[in-house]
PDB file of N, CA and C in Angstrom:
ATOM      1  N   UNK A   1     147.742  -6.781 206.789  1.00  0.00           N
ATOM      2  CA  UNK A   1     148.496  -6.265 205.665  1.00  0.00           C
ATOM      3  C   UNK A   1     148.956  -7.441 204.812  1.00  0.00           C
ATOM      4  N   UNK A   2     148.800  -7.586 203.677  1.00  0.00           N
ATOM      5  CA  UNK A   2     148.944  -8.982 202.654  1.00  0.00           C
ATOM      6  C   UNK A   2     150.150  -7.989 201.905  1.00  0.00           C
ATOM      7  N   UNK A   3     151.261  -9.119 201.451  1.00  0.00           N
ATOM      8  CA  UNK A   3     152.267  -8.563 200.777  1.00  0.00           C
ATOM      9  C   UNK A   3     151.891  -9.168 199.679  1.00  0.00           C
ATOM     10  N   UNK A   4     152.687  -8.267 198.656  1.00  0.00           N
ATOM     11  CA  UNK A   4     152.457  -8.016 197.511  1.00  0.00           C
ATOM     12  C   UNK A   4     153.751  -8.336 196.494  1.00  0.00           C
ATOM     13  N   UNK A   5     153.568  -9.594 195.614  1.00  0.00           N
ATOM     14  CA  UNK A   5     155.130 -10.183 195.029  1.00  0.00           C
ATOM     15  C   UNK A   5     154.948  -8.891 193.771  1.00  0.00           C
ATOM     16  N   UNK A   6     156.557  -8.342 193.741  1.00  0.00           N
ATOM     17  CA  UNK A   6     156.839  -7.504 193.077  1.00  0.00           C
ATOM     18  C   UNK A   6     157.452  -8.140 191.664  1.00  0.00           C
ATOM     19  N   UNK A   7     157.139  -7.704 190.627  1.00  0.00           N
ATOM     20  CA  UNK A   7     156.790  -8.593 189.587  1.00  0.00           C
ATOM     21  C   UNK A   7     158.351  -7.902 188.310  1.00  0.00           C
ATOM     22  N   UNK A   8     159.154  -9.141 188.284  1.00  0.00           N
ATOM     23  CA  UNK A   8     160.722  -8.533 187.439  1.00  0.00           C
ATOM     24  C   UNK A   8     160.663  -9.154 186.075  1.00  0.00           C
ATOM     25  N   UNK A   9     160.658  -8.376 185.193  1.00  0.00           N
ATOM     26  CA  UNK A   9     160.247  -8.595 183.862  1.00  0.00           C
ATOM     27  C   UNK A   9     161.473  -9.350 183.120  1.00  0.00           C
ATOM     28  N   UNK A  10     161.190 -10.243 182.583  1.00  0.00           N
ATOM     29  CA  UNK A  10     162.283 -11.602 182.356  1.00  0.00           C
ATOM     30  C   UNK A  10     163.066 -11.490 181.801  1.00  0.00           C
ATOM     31  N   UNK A  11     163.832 -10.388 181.233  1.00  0.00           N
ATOM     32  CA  UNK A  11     164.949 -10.073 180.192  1.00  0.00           C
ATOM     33  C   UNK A  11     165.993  -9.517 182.017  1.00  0.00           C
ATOM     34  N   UNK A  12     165.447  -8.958 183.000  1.00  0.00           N
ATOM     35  CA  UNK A  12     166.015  -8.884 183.892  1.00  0.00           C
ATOM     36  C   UNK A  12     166.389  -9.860 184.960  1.00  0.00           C
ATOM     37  N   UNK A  13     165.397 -11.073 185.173  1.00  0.00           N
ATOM     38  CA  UNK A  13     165.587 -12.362 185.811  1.00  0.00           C
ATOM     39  C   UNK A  13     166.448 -13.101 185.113  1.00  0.00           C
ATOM     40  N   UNK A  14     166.801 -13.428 184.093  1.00  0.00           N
ATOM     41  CA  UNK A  14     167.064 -14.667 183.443  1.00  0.00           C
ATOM     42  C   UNK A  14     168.453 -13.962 182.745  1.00  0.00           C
ATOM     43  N   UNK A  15     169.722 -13.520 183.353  1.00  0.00           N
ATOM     44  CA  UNK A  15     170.588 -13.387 183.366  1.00  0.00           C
ATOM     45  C   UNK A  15     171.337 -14.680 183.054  1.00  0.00           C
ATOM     46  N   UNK A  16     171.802 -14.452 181.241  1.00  0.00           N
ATOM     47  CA  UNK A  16     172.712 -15.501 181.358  1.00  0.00           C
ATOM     48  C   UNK A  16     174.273 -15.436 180.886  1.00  0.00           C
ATOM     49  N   UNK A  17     175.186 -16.171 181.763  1.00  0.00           N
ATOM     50  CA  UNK A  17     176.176 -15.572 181.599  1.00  0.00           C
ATOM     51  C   UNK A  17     176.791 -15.337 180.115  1.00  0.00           C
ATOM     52  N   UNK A  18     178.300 -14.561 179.772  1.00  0.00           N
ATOM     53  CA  UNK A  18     178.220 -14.320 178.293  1.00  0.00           C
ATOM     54  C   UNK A  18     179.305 -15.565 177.939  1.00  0.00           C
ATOM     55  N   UNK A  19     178.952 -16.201 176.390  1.00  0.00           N
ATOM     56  CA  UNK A  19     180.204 -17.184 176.447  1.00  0.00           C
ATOM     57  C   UNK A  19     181.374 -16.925 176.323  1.00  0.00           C
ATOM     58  N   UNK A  20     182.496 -17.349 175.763  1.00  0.00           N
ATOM     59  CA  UNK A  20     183.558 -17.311 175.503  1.00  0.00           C
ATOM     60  C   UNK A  20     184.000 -16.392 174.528  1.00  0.00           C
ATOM     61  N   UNK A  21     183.370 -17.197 173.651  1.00  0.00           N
ATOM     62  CA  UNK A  21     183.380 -16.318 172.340  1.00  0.00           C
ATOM     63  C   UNK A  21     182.843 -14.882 172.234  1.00  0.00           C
ATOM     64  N   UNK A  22     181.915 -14.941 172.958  1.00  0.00           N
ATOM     65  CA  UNK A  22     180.985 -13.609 173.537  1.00  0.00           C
ATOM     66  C   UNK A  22     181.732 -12.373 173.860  1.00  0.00           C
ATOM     67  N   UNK A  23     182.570 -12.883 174.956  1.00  0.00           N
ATOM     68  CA  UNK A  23     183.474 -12.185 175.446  1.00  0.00           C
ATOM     69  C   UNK A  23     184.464 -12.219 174.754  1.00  0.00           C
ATOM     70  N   UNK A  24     185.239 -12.489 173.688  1.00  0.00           N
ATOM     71  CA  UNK A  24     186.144 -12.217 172.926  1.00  0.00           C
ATOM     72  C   UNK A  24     185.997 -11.503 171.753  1.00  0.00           C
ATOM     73  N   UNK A  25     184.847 -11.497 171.304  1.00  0.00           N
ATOM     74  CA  UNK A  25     184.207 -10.570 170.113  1.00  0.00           C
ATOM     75  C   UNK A  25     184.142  -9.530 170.609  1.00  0.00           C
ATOM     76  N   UNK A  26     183.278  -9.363 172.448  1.00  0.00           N
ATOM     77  CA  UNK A  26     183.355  -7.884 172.523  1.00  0.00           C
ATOM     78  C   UNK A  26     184.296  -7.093 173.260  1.00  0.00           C
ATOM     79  N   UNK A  27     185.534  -7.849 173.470  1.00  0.00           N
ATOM     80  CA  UNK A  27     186.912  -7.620 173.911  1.00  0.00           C
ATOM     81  C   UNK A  27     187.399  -6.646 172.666  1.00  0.00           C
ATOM     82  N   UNK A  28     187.140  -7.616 171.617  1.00  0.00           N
ATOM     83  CA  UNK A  28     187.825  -7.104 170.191  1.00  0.00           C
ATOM     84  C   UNK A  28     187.143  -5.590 169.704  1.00  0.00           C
ATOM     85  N   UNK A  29     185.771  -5.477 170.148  1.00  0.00           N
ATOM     86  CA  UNK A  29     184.991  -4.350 169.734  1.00  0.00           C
ATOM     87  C   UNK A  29     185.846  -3.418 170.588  1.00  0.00           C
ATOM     88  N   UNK A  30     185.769  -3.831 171.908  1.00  0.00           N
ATOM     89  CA  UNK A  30     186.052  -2.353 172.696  1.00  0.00           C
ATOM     90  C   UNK A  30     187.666  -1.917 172.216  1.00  0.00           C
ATOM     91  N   UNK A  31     188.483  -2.870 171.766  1.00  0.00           N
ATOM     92  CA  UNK A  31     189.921  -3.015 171.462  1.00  0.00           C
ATOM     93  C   UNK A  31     190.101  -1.550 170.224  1.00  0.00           C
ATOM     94  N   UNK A  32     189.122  -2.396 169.263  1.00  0.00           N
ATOM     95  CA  UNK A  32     189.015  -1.046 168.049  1.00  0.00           C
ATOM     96  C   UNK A  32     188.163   0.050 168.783  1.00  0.00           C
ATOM     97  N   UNK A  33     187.460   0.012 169.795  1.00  0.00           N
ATOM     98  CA  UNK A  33     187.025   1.661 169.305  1.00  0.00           C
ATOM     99  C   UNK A  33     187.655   2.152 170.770  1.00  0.00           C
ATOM    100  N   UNK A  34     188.771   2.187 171.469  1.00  0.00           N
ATOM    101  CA  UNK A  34     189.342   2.454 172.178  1.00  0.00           C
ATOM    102  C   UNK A  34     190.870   2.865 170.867  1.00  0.00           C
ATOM    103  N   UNK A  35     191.277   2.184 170.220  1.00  0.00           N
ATOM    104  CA  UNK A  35     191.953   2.557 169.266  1.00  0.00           C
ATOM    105  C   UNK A  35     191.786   3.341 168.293  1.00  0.00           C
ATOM    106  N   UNK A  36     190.498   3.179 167.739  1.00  0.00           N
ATOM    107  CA  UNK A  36     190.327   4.401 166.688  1.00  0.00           C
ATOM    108  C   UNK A  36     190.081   5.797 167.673  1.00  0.00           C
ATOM    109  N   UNK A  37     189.636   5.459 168.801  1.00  0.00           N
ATOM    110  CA  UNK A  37     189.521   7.120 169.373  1.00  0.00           C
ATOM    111  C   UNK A  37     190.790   7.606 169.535  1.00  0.00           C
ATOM    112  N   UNK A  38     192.019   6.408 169.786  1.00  0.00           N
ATOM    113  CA  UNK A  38     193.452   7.430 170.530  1.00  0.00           C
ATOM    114  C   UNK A  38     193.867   7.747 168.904  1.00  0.00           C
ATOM    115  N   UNK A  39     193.133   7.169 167.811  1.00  0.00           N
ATOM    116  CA  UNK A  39     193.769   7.539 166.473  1.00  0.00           C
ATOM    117  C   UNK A  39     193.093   8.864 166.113  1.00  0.00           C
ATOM    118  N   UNK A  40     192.041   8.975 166.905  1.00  0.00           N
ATOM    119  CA  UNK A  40     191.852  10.680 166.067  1.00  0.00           C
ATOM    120  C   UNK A  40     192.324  11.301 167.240  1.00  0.00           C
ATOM    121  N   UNK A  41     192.352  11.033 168.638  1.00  0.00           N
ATOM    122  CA  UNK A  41     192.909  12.113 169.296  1.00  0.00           C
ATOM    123  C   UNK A  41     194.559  12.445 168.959  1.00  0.00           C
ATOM    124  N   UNK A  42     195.239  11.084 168.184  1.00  0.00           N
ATOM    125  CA  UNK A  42     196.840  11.489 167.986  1.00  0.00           C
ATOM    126  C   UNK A  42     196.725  12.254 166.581  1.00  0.00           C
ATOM    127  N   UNK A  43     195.846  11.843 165.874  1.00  0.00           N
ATOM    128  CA  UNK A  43     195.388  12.826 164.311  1.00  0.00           C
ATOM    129  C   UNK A  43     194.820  14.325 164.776  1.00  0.00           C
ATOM    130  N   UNK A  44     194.157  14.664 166.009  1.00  0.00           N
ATOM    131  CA  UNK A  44     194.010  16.051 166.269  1.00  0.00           C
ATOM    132  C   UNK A  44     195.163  16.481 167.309  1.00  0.00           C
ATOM    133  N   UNK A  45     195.899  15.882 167.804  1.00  0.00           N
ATOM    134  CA  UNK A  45     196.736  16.471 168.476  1.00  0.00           C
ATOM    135  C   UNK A  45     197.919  17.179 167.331  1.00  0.00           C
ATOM    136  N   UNK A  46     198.296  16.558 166.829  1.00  0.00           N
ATOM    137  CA  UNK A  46     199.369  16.558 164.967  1.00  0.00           C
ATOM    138  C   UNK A  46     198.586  17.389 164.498  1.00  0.00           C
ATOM    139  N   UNK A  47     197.500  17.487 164.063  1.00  0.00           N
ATOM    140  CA  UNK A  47     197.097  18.321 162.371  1.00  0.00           C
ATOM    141  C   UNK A  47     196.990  19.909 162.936  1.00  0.00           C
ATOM    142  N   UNK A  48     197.511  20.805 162.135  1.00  0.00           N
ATOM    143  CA  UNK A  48     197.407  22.003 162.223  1.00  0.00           C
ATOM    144  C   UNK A  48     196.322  22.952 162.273  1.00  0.00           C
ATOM    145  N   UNK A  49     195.381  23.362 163.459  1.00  0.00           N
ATOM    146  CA  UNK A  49     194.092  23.932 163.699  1.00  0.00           C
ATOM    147  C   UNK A  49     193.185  24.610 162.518  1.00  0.00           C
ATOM    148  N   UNK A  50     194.397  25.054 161.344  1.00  0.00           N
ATOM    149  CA  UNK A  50     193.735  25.382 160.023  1.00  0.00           C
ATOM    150  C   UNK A  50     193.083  24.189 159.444  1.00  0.00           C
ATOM    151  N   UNK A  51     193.478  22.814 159.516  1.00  0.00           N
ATOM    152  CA  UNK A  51     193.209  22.313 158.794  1.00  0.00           C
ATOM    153  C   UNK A  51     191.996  21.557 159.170  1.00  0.00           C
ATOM    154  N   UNK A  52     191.557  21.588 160.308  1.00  0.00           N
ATOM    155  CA  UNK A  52     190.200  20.725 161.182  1.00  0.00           C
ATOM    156  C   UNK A  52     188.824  21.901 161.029  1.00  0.00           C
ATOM    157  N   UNK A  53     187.896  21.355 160.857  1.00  0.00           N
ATOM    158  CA  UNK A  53     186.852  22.063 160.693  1.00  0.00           C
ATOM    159  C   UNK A  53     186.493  21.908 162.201  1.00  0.00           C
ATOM    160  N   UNK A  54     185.309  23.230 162.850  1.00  0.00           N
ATOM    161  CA  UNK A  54     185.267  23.558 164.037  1.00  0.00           C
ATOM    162  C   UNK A  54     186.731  23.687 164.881  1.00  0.00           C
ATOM    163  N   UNK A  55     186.458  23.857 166.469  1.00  0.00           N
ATOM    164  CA  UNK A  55     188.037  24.191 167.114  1.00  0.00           C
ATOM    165  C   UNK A  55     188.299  23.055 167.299  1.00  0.00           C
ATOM    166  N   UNK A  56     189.862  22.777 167.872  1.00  0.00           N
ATOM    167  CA  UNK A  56     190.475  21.627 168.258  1.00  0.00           C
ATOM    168  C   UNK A  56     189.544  21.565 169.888  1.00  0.00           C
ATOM    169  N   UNK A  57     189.276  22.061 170.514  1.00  0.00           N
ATOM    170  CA  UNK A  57     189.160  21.705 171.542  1.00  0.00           C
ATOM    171  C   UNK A  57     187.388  21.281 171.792  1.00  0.00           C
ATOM    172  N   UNK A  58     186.870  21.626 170.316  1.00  0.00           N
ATOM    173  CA  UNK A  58     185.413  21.067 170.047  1.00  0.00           C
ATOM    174  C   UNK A  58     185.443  19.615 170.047  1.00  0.00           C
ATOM    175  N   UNK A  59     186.378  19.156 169.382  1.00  0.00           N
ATOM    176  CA  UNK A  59     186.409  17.859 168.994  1.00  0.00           C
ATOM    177  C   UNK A  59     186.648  16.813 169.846  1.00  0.00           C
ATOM    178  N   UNK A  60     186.853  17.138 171.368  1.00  0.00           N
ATOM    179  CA  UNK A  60     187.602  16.814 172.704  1.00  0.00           C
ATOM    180  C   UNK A  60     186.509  15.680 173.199  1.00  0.00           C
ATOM    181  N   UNK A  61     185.326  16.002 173.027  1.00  0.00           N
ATOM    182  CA  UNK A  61     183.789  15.868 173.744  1.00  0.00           C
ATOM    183  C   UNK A  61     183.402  14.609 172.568  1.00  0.00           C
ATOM    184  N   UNK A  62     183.794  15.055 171.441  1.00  0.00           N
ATOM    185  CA  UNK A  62     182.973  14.374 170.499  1.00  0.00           C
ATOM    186  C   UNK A  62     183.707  13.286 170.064  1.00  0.00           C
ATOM    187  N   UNK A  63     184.882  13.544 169.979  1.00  0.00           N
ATOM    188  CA  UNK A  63     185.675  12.106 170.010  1.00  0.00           C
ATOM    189  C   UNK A  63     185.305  10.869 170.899  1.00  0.00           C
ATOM    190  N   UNK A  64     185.264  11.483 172.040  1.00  0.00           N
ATOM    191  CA  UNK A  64     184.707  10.886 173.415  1.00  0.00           C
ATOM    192  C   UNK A  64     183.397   9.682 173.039  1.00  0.00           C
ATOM    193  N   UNK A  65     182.675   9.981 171.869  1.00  0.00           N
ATOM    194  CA  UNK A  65     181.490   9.512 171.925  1.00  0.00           C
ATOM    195  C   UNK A  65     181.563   8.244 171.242  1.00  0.00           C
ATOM    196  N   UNK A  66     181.372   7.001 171.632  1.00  0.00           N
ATOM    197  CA  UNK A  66     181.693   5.730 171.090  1.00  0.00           C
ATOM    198  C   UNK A  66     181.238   5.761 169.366  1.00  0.00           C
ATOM    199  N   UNK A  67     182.351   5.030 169.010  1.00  0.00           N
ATOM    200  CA  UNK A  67     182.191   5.058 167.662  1.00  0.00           C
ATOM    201  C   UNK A  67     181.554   6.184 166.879  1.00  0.00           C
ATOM    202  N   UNK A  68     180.984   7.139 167.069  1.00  0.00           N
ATOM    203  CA  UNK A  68     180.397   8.261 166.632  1.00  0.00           C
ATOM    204  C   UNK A  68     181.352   8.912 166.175  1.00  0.00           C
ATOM    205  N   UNK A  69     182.047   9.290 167.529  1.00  0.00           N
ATOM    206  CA  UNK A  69     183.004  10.343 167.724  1.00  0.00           C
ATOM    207  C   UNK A  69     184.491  10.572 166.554  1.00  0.00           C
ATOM    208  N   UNK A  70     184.794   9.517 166.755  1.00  0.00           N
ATOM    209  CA  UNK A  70     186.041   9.161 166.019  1.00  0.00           C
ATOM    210  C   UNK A  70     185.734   9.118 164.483  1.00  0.00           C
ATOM    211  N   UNK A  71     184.672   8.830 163.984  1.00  0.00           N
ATOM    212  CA  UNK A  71     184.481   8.299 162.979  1.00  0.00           C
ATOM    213  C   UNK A  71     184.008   9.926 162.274  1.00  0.00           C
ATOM    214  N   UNK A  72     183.137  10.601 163.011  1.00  0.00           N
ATOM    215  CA  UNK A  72     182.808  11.702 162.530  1.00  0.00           C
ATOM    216  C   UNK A  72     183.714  12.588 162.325  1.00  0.00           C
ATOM    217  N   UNK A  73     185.370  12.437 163.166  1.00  0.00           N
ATOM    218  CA  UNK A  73     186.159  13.403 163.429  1.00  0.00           C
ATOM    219  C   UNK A  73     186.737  13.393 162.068  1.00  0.00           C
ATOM    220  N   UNK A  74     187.307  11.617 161.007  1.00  0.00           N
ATOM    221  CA  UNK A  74     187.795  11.765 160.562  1.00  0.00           C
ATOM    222  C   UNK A  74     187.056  12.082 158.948  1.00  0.00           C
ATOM    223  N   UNK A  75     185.620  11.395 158.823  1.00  0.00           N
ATOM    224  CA  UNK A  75     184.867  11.440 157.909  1.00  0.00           C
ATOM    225  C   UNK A  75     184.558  13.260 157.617  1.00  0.00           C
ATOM    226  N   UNK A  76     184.317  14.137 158.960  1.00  0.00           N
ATOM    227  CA  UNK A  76     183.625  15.588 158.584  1.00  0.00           C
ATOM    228  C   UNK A  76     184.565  16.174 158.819  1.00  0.00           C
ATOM    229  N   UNK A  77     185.446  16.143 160.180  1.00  0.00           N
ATOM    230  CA  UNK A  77     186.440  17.044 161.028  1.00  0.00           C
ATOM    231  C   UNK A  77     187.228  17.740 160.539  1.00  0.00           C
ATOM    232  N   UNK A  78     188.344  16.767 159.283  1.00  0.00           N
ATOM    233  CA  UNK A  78     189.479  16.866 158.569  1.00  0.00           C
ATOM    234  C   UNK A  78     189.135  17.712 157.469  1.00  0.00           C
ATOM    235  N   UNK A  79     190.015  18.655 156.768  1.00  0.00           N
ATOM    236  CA  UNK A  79     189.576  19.494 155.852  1.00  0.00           C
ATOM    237  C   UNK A  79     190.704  18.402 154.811  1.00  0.00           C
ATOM    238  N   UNK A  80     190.263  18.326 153.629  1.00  0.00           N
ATOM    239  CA  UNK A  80     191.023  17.460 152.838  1.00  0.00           C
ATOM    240  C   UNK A  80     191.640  18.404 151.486  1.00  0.00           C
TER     241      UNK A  80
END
């Protein structure tokens, strides 16, 4: 029985760690969209169910969805 080298495609071998800066840019990313989501969930918890397009409890799921969510809630969600 001859073994057989199992072959790891190089974006998966060659792990390199992230720098400094790396990690502080995407500290800052997750910072805002962890914030803009508690900003539409405190903007749908407040606004009056007349005034949100679809139900309040539609928007629960979709907020949820990185940067999508939040952004769609306040750009389509809100009746102006």
């Amino acid at each position: 029985m001859t073994h057989t080298k199992t072959h790891t495609p190089a974006h998966v071998a060659a792990k390199k760690p992230v720098s400094v800066p790396g990690r502080i840019l995407l500290s800052l990313v997750g910072v805002v969209q962890v914030g803009l989501a508690l900003a539409a969930f405190s903007d749908l918890w407040a606004r009056p169910a007349k005034d949100v397009r679809l139900t309040k409890p539609a928007w629960i799921p979709i907020i949820l969805i990185n940067w999508i969510g939040p952004l769609a809630y306040f750009v389509g969600g809100v009746k102006r």
